[in-house]
Protein backbone atom coordinates (compact mmCIF):
# COMPACT_ATOMS: atom_id res chain seq x y z
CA UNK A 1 0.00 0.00 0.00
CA UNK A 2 1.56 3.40 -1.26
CA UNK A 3 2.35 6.01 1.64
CA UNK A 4 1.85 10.15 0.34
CA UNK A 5 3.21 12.54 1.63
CA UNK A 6 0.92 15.71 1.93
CA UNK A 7 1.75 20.07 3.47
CA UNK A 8 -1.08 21.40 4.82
CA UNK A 9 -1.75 24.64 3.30
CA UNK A 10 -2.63 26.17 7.35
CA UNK A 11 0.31 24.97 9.28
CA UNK A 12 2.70 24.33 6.43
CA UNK A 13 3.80 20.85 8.42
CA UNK A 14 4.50 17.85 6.14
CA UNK A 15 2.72 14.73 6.90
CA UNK A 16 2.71 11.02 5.84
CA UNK A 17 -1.07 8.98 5.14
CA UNK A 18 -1.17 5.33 4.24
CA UNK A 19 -3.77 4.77 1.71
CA UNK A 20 -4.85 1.13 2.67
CA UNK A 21 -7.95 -0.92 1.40
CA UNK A 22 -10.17 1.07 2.88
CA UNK A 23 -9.30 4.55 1.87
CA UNK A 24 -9.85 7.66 4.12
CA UNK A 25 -9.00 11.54 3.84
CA UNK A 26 -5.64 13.01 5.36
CA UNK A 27 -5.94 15.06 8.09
CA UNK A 28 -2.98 17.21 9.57
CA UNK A 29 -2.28 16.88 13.38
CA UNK A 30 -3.40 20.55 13.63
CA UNK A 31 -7.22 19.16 12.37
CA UNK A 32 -7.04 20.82 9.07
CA UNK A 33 -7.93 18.93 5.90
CA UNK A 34 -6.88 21.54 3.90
CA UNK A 35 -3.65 19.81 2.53
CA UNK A 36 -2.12 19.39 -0.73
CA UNK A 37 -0.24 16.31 -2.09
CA UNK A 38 3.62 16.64 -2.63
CA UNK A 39 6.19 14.89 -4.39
CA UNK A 40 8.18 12.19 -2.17
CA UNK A 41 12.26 11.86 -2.58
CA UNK A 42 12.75 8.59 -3.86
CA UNK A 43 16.05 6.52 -3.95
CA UNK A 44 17.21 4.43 -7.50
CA UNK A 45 19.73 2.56 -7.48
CA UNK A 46 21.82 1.95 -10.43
CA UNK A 47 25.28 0.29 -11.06
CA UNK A 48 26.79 -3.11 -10.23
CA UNK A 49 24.21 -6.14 -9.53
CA UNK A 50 23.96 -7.52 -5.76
CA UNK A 51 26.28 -10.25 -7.00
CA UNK A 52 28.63 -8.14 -7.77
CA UNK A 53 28.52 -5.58 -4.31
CA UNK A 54 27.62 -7.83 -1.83
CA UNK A 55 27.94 -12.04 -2.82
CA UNK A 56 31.47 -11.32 -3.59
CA UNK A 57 32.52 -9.54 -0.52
CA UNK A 58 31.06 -12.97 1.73
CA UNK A 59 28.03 -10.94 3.23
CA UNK A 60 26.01 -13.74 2.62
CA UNK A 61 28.07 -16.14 4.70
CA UNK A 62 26.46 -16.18 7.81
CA UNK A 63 22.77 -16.10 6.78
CA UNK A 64 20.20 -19.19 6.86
CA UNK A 65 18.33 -19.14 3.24
């Protein structure tokens, strides 16, 4: 289930809401539902392959799989 991140427009604070099955408004902890959704930072990652960073280096070695 995505989380959003919304700013209320009234208190300017920056809040998360988990939109589950059952989906319900955002509300700000200072009661106002006057809030508009912003853009999250996101992390990508890009480069070598998990073989390659972490199977090699023996990080696996004491983990039960």
């Amino acid at each position: 289930m995505p989380i959003y991140e919304y700013q209320c427009n009234d208190c300017k604070k920056i809040i998360e809401h988990w939109h589950g099955l059952v989906h319900t408004d955002p509300k700000c902890k200072c009661g106002s539902k006057n809030l508009r959704r912003i853009i999250s930072k996101t992390t990508t990652r890009f480069g070598k392959d998990l073989y390659e960073e972490e199977y090699k280096k023996g990080s696996f070695d004491n983990t039960d799989f």
